[in-house]
N, C-alpha and C. Protein backbone atom coordinates (compact mmCIF):
# COMPACT_ATOMS: atom_id res chain seq x y z
N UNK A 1 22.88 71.55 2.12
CA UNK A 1 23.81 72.07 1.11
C UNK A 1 24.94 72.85 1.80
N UNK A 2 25.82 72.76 1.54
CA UNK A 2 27.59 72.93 1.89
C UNK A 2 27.68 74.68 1.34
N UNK A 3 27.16 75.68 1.72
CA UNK A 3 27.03 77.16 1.09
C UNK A 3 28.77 77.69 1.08
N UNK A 4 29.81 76.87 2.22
CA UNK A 4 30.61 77.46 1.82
C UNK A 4 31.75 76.48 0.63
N UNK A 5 31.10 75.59 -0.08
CA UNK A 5 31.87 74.57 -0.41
C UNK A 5 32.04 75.37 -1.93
N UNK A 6 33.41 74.61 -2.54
CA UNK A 6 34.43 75.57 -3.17
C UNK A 6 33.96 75.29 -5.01
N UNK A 7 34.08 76.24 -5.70
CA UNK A 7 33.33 76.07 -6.85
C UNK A 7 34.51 76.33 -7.86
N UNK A 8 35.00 75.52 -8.92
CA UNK A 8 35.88 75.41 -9.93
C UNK A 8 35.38 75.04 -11.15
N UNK A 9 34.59 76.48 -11.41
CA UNK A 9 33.73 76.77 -12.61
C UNK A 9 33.96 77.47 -13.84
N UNK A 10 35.85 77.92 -13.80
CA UNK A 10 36.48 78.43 -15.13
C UNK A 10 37.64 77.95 -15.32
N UNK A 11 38.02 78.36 -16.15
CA UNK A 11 39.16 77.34 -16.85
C UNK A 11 40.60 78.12 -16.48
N UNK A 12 40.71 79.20 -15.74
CA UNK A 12 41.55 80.39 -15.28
C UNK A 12 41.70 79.80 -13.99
N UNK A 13 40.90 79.24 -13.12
CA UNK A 13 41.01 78.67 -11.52
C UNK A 13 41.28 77.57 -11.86
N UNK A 14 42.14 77.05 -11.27
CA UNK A 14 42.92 75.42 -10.56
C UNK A 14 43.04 75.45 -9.46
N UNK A 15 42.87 75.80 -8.41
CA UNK A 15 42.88 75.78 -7.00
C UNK A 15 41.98 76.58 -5.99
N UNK A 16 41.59 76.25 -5.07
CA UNK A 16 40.71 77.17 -4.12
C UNK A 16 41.94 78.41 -3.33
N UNK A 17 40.89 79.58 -3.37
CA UNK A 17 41.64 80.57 -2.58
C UNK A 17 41.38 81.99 -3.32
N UNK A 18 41.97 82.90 -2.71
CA UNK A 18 41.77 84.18 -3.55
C UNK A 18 42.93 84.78 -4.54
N UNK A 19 42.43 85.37 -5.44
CA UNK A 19 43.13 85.64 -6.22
C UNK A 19 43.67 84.34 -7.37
N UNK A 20 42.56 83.30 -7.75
CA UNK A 20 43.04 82.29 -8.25
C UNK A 20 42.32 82.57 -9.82
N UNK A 21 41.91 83.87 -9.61
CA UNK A 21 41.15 84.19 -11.39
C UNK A 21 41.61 85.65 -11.59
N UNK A 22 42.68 85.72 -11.83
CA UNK A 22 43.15 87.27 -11.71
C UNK A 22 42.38 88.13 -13.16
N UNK A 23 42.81 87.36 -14.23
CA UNK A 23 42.31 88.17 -15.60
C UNK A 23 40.82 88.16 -15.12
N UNK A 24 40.09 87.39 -14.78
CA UNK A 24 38.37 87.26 -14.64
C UNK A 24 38.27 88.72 -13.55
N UNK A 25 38.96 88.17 -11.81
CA UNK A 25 39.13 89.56 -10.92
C UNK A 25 39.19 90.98 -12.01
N UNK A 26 39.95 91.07 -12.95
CA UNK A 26 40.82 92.82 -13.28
C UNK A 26 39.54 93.08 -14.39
N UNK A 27 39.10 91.82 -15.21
CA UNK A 27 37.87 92.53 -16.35
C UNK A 27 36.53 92.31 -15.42
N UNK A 28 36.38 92.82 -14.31
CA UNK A 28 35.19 92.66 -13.41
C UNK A 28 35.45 94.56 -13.27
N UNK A 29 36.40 95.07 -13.43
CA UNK A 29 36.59 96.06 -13.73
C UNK A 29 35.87 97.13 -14.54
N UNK A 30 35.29 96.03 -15.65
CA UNK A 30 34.79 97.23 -16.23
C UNK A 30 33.25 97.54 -15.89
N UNK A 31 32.94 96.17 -15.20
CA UNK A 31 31.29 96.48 -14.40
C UNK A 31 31.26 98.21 -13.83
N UNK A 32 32.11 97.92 -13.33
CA UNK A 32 32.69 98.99 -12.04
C UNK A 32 32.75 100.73 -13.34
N UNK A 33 33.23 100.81 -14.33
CA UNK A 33 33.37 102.16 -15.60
C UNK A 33 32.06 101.74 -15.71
N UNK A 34 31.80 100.95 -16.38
CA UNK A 34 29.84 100.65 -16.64
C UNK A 34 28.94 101.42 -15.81
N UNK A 35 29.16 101.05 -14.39
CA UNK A 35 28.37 101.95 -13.18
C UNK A 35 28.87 103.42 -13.49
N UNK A 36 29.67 103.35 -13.49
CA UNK A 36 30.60 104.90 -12.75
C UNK A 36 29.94 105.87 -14.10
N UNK A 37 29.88 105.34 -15.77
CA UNK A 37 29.68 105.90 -16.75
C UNK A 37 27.37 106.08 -16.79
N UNK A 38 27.19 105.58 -16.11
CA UNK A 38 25.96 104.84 -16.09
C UNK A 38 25.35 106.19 -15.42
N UNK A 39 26.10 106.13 -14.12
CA UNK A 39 25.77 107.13 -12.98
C UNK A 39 25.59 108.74 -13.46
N UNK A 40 27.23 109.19 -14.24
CA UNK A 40 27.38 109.88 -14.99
C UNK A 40 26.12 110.22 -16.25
N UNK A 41 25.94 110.04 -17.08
CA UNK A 41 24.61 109.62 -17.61
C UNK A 41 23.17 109.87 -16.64
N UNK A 42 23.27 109.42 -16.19
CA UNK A 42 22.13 109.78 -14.96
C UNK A 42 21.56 111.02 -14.71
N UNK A 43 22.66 112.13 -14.55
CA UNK A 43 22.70 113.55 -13.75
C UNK A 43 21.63 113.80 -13.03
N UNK A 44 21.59 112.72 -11.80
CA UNK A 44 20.38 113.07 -10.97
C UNK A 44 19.15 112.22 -11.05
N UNK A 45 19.01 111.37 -12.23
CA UNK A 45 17.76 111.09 -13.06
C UNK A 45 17.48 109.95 -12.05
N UNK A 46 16.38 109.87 -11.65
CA UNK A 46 16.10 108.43 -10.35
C UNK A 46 16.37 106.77 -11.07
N UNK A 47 15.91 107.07 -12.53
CA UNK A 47 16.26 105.74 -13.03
C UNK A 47 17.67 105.40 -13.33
N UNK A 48 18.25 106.57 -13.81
CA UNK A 48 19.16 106.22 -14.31
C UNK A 48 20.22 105.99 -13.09
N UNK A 49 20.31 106.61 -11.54
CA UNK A 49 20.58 106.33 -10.78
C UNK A 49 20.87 104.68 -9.99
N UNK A 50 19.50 104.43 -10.52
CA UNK A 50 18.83 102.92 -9.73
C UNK A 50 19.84 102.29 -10.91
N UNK A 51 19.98 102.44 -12.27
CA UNK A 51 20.89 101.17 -12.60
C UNK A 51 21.80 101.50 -12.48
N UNK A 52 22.86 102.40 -12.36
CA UNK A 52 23.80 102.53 -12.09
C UNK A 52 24.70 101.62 -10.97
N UNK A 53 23.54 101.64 -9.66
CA UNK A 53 23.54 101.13 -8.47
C UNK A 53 23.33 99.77 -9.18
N UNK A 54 22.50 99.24 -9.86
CA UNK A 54 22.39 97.87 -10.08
C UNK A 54 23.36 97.32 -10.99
N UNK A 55 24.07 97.84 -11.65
CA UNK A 55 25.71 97.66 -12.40
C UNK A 55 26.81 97.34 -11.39
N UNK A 56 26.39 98.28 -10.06
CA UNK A 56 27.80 98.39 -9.54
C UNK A 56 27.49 97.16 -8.29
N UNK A 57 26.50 96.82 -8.21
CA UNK A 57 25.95 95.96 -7.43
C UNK A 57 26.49 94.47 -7.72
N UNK A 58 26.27 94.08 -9.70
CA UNK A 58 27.50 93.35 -9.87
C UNK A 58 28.56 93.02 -10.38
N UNK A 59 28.98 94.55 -10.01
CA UNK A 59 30.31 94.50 -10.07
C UNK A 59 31.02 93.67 -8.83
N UNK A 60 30.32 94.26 -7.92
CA UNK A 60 30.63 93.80 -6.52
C UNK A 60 30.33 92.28 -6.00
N UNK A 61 29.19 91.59 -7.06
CA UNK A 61 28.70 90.05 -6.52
C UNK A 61 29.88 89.57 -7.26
N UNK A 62 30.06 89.78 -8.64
CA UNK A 62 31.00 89.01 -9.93
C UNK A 62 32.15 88.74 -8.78
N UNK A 63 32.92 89.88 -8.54
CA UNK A 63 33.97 90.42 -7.67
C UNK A 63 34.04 89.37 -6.81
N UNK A 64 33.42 89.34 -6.24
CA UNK A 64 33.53 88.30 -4.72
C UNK A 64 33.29 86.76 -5.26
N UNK A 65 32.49 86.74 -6.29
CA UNK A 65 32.97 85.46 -6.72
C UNK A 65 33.78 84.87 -7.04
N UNK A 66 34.46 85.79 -8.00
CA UNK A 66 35.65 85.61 -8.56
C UNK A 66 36.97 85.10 -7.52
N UNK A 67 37.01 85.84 -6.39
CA UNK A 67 38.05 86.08 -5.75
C UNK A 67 37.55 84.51 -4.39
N UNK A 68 36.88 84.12 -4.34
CA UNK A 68 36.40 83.57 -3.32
C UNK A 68 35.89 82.01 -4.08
N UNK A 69 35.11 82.18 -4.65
CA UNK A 69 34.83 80.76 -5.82
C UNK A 69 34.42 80.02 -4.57
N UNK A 70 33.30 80.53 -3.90
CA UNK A 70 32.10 79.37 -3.09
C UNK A 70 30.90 79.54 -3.88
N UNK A 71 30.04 78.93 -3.30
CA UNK A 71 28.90 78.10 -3.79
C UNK A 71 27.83 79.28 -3.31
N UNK A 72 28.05 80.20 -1.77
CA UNK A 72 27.08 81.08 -1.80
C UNK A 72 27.36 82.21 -2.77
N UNK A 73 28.83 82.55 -3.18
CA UNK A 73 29.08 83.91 -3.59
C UNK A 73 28.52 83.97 -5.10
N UNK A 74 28.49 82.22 -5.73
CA UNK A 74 28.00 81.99 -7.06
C UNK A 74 26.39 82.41 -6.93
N UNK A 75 25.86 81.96 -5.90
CA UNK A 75 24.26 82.49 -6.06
C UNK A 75 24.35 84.16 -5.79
N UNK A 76 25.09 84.60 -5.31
CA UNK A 76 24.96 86.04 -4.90
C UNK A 76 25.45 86.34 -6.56
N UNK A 77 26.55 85.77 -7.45
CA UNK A 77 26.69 86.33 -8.64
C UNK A 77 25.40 86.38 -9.53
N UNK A 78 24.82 85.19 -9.80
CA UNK A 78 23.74 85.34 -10.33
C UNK A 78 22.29 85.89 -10.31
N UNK A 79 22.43 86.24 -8.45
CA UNK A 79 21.25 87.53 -8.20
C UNK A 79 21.25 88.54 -8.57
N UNK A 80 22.77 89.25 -8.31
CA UNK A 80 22.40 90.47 -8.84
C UNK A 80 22.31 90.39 -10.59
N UNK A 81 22.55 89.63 -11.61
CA UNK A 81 22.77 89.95 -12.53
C UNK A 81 20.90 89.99 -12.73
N UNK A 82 19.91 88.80 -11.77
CA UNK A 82 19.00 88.68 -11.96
C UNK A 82 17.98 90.21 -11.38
N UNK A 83 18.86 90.61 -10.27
CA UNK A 83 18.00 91.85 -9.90
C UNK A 83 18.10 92.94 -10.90
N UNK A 84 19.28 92.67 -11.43
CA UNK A 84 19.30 94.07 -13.03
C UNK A 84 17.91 94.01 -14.39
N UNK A 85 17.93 92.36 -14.29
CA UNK A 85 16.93 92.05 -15.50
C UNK A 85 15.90 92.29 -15.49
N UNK A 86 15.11 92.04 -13.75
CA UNK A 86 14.06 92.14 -13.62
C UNK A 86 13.59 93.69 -13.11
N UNK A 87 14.59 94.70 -12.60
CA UNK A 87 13.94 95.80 -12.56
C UNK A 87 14.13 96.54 -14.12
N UNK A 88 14.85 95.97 -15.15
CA UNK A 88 14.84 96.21 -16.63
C UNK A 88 13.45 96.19 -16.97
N UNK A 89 13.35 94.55 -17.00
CA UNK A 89 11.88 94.34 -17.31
C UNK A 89 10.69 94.71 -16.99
N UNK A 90 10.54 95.37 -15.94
CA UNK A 90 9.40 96.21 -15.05
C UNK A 90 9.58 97.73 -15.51
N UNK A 91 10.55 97.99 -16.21
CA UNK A 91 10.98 99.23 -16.01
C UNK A 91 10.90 99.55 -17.72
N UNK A 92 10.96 98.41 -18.15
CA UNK A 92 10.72 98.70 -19.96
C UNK A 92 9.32 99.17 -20.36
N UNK A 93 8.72 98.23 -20.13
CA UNK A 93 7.26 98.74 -20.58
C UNK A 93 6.55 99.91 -20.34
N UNK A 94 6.98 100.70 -19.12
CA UNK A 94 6.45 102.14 -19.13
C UNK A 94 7.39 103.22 -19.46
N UNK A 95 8.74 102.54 -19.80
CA UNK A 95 9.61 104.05 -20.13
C UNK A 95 9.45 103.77 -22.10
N UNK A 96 9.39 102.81 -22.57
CA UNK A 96 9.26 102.92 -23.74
C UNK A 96 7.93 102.77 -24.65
N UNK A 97 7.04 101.87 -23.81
CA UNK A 97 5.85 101.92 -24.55
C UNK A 97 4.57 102.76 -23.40
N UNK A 98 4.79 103.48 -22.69
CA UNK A 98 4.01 104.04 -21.66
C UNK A 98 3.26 103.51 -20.71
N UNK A 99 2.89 102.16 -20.62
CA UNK A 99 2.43 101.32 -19.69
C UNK A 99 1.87 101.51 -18.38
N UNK A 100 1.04 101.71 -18.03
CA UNK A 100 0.70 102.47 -16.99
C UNK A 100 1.49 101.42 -15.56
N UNK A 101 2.03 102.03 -14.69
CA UNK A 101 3.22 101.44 -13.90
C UNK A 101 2.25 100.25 -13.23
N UNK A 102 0.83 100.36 -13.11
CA UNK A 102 0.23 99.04 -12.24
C UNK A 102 0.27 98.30 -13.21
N UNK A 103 0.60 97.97 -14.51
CA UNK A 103 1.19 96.90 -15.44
C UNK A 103 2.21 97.11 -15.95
N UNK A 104 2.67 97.80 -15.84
CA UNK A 104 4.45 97.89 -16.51
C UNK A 104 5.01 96.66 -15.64
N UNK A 105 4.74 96.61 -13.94
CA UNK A 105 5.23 95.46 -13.20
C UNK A 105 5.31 94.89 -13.81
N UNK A 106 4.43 93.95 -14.18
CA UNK A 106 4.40 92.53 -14.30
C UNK A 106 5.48 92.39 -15.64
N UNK A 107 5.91 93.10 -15.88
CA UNK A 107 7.47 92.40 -16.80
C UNK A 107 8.10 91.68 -16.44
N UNK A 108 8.57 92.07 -15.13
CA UNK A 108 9.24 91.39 -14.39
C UNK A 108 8.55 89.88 -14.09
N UNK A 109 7.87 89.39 -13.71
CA UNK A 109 7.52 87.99 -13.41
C UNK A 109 7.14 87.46 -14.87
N UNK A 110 7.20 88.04 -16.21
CA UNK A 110 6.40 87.43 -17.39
C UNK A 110 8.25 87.18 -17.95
N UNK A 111 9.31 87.98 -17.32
CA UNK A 111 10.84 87.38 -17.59
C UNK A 111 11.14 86.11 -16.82
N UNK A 112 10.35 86.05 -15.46
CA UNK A 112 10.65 85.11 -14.92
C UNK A 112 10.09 83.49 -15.10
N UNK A 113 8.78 84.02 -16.00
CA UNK A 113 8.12 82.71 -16.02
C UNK A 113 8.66 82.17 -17.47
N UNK A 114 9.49 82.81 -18.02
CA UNK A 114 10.34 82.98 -19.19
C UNK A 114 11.55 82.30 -19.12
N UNK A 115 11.88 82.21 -18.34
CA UNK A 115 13.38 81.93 -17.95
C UNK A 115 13.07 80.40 -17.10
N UNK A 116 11.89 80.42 -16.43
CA UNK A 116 11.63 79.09 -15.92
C UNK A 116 11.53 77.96 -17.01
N UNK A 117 10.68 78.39 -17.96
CA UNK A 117 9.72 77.88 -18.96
C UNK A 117 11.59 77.29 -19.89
N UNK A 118 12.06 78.08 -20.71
CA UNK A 118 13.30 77.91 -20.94
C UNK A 118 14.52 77.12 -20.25
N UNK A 119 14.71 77.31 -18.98
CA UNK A 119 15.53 76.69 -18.32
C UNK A 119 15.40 75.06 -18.40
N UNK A 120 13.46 75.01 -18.26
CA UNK A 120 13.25 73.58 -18.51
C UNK A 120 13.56 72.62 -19.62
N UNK A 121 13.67 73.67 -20.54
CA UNK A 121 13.72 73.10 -21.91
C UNK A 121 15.35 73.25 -22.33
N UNK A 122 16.15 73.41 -21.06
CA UNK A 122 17.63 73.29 -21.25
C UNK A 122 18.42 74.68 -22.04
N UNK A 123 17.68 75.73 -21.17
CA UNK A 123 17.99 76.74 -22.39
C UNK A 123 19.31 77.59 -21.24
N UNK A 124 19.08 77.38 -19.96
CA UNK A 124 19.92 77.67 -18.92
C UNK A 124 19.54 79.13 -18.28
N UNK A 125 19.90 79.65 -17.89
CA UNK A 125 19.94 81.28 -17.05
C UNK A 125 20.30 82.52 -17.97
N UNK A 126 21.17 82.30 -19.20
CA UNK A 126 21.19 83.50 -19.49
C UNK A 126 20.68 83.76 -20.98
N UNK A 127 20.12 82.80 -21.48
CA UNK A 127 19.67 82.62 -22.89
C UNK A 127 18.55 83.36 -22.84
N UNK A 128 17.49 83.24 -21.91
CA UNK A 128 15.99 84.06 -21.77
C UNK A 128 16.47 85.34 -22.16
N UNK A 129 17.57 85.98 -21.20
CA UNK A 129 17.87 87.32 -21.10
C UNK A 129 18.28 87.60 -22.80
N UNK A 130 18.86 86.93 -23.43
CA UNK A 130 19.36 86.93 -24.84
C UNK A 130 17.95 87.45 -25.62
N UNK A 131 17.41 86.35 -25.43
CA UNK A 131 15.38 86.38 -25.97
C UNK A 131 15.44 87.61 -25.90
N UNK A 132 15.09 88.24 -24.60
CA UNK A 132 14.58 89.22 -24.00
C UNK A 132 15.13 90.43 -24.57
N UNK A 133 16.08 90.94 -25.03
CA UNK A 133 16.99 91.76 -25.88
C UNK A 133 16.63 91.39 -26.97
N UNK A 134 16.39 90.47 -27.47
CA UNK A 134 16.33 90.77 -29.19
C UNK A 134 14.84 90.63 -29.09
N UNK A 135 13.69 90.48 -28.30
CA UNK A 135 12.33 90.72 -28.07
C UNK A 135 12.14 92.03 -28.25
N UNK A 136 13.23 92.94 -27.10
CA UNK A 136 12.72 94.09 -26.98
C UNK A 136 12.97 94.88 -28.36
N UNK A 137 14.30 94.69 -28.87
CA UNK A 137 14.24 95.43 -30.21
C UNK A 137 13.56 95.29 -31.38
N UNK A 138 12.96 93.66 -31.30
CA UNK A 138 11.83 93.78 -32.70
C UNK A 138 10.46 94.28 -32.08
N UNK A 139 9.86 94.91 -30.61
CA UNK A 139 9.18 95.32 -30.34
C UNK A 139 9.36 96.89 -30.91
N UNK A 140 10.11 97.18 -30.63
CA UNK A 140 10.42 98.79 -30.82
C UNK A 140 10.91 98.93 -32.38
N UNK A 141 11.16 98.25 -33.32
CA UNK A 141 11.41 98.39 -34.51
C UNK A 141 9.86 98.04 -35.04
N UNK A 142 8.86 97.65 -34.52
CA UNK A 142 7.45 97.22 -35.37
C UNK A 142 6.68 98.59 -34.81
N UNK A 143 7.25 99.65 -33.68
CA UNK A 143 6.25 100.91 -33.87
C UNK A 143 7.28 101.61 -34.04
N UNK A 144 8.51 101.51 -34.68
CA UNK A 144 8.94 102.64 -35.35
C UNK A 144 9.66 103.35 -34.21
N UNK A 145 10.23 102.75 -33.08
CA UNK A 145 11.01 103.56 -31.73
C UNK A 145 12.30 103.71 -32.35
N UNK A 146 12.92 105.03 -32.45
CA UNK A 146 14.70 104.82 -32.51
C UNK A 146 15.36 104.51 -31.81
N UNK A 147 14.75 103.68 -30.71
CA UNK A 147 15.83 103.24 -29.58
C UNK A 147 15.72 101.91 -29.92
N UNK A 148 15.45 101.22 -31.20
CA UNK A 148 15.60 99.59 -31.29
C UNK A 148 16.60 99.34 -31.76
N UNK A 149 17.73 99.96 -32.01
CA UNK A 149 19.38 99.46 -32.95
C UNK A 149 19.77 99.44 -31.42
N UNK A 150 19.76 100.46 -30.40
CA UNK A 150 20.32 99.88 -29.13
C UNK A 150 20.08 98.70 -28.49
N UNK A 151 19.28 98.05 -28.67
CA UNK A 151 18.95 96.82 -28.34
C UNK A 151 19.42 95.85 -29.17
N UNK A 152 18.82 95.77 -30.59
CA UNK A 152 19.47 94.92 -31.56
C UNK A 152 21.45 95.04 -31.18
N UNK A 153 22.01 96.06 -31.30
CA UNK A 153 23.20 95.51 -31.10
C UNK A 153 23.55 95.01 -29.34
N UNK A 154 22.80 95.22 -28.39
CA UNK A 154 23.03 94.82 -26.87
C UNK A 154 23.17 93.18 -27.38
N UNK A 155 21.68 93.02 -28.04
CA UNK A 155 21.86 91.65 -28.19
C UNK A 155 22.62 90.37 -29.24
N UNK A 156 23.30 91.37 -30.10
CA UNK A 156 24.32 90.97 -30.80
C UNK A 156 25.76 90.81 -30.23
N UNK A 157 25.70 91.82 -28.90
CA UNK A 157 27.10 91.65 -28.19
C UNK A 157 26.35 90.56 -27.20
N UNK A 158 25.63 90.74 -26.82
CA UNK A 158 25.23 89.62 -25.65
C UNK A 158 25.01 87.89 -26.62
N UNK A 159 25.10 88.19 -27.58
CA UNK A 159 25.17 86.55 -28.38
C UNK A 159 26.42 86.17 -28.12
N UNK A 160 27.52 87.20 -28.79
CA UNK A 160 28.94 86.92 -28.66
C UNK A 160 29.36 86.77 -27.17
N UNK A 161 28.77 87.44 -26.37
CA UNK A 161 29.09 87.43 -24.75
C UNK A 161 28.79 85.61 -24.34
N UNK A 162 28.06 85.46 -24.62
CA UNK A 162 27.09 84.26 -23.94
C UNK A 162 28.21 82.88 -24.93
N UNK A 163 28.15 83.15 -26.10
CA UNK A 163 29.31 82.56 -26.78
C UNK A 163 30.98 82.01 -26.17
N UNK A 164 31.38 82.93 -25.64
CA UNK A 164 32.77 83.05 -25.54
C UNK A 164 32.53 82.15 -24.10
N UNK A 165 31.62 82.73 -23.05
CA UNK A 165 31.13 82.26 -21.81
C UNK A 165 30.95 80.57 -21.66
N UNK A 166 30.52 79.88 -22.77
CA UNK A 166 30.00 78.78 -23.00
C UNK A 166 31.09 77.34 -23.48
N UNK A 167 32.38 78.27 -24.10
CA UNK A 167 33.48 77.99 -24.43
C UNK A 167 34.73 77.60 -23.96
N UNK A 168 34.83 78.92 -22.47
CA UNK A 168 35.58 78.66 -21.47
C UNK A 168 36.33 77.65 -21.49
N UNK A 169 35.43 76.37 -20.83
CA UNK A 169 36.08 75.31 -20.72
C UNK A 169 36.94 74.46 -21.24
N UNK A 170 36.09 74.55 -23.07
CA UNK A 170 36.61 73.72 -24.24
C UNK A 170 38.05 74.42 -24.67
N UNK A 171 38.42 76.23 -24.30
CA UNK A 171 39.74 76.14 -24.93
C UNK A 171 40.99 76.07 -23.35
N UNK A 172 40.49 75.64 -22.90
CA UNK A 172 42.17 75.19 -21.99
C UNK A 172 43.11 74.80 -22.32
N UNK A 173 43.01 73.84 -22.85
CA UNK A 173 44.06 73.21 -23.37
C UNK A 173 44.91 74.23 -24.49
N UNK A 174 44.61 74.99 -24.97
CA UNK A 174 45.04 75.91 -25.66
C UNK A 174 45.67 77.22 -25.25
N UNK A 175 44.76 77.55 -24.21
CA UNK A 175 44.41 79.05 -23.19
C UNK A 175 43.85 79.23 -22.41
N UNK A 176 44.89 78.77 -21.10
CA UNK A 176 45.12 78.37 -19.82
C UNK A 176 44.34 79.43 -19.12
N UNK A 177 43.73 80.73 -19.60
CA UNK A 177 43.41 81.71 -19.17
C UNK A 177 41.87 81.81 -19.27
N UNK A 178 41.54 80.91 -20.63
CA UNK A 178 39.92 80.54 -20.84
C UNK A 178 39.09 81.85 -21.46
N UNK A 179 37.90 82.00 -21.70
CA UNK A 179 37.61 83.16 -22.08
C UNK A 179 36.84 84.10 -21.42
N UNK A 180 35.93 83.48 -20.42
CA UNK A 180 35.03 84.05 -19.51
C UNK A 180 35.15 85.47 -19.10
N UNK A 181 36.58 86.28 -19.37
CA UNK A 181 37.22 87.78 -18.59
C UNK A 181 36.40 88.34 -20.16
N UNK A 182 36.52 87.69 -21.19
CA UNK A 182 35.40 88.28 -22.26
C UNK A 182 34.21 88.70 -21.85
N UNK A 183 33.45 87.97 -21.06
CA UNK A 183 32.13 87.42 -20.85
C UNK A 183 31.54 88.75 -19.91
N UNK A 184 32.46 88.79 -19.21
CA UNK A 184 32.72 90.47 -18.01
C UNK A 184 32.72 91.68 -19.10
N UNK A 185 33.60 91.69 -19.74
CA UNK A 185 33.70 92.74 -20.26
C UNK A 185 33.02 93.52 -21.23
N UNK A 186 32.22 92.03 -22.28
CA UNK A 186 31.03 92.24 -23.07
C UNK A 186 29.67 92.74 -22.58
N UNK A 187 29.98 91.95 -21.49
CA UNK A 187 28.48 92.35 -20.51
C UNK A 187 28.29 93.73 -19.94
N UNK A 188 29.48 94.03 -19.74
CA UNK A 188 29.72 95.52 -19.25
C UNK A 188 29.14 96.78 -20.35
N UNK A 189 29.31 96.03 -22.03
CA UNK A 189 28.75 96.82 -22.89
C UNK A 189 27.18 96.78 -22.90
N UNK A 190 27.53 95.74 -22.48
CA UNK A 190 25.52 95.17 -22.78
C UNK A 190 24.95 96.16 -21.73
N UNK A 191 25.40 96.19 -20.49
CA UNK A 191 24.56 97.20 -19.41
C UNK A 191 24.76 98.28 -19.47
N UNK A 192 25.63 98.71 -20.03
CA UNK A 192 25.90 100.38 -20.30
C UNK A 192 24.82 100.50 -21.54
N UNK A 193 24.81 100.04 -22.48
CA UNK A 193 24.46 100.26 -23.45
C UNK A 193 22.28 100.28 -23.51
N UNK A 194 21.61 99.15 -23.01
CA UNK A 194 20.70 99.37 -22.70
C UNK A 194 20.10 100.30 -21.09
N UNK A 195 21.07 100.44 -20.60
CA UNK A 195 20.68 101.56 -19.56
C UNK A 195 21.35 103.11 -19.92
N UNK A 196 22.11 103.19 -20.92
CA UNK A 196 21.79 104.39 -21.59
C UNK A 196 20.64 104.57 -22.06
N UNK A 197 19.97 103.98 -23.03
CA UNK A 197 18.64 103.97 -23.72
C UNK A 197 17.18 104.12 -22.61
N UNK A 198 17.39 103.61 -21.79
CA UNK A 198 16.55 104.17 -21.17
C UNK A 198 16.94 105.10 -20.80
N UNK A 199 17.84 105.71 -20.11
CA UNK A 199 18.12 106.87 -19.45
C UNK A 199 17.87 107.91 -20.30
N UNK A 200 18.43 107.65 -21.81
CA UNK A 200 17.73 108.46 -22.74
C UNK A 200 16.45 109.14 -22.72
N UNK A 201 15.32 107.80 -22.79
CA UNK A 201 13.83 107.50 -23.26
C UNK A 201 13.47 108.34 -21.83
N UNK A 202 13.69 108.42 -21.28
CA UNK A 202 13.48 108.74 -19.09
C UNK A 202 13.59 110.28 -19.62
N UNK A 203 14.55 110.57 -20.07
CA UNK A 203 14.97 112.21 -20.42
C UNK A 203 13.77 112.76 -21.27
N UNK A 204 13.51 112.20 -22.49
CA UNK A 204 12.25 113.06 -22.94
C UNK A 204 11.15 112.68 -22.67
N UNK A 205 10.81 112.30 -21.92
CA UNK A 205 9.47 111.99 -21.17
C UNK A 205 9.40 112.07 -19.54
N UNK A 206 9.32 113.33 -19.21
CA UNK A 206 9.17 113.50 -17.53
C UNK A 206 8.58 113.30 -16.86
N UNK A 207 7.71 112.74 -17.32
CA UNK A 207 6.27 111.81 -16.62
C UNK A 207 6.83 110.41 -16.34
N UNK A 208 7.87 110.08 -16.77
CA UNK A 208 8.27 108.93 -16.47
C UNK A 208 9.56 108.76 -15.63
N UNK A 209 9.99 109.85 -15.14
CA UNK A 209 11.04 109.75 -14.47
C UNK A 209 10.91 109.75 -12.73
């Protein structure tokens, strides 16, 4: 496989090189307030720290994809978005339902065998994560958690996110610019928004921080 061979995967790029997705490059931007607001939020807090770092992490993969559009920087985009999900998912079950941490893990591989299981069935890479958000909020709305409207709407913006993302292609002909700089910027709500909630849930419970 050709790792540095050239990838023309939005409707904003027509040519190889940098700087050939500028609107996609400038709303990669807001990954970057996402972290910075994330961090903020944090004040110290180890979790809320760790996502912060994992926001700004892809800010920085998106980034280099964007600007570069190879074939390794696309797998580096989709790791980190995957290293955010899965320390989510390891990290849900004991900050919201108490889970004792030698099973809180396994979230993480029960997203992954999730996303396999799905992928097969043509559901792709970011639809599980969709699941997985509106999972977590009818979990936390059936014992009565007030942190399930944060989720229910993550995953109401992450419908519309995944939407606009899927579209890209089909409006060119219209808007040469495509929609995907949506797709950045929605997402940016989506990670601020469920890593507030934990950072929250982390705050009144110090046993879990």
């Amino acid at each position: 496989m050709n790792w540095t061979a050239y990838v023309d995967g939005y409707c904003e790029r027509t040519a190889p090189g940098l700087w050939g997705e500028p609107l996609n490059d400038l709303a990669n931007l807001a990954f970057l307030v996402a972290a910075g607001m994330v961090w903020w939020r944090a004040a110290g807090q180890r979790t809320g720290r760790t996502l912060a770092l994992l926001v700004a992490l892809v800010f920085v993969a998106s980034g280099v994809f964007h600007l570069v559009a190879t074939r390794w920087s696309a797998v580096a985009d989709s790791a980190a978005i995957l290293v955010f999900v899965l320390y989510y998912a390891a990290r849900f079950p004991r900050v919201f339902f108490q889970v004792p941490a030698k099973w809180a893990w396994l979230g993480a591989p029960a997203f992954v065998v999730l996303t396999v299981a799905m992928s097969a069935l043509g559901g792709g890479l970011y639809l599980p994560a969709l699941v997985g958000l509106a999972g977590f909020a009818v979990a936390l709305l059936v014992v009565r958690n007030p942190y399930w409207p944060h989720f229910a709407v993550a995953a109401a913006v992450f419908a519309l996110s995944l939407a606009l993302r899927s579209i890209d292609g089909v409006v060119c002909g219209d808007f040469p610019a495509g929609t995907h700089f949506l797709w950045h910027l929605l997402n940016a709500v989506v990670l601020y928004v469920v890593s507030a909630a934990m950072i929250a849930r982390t705050r009144e419970a110090p046993s879990l921080r």
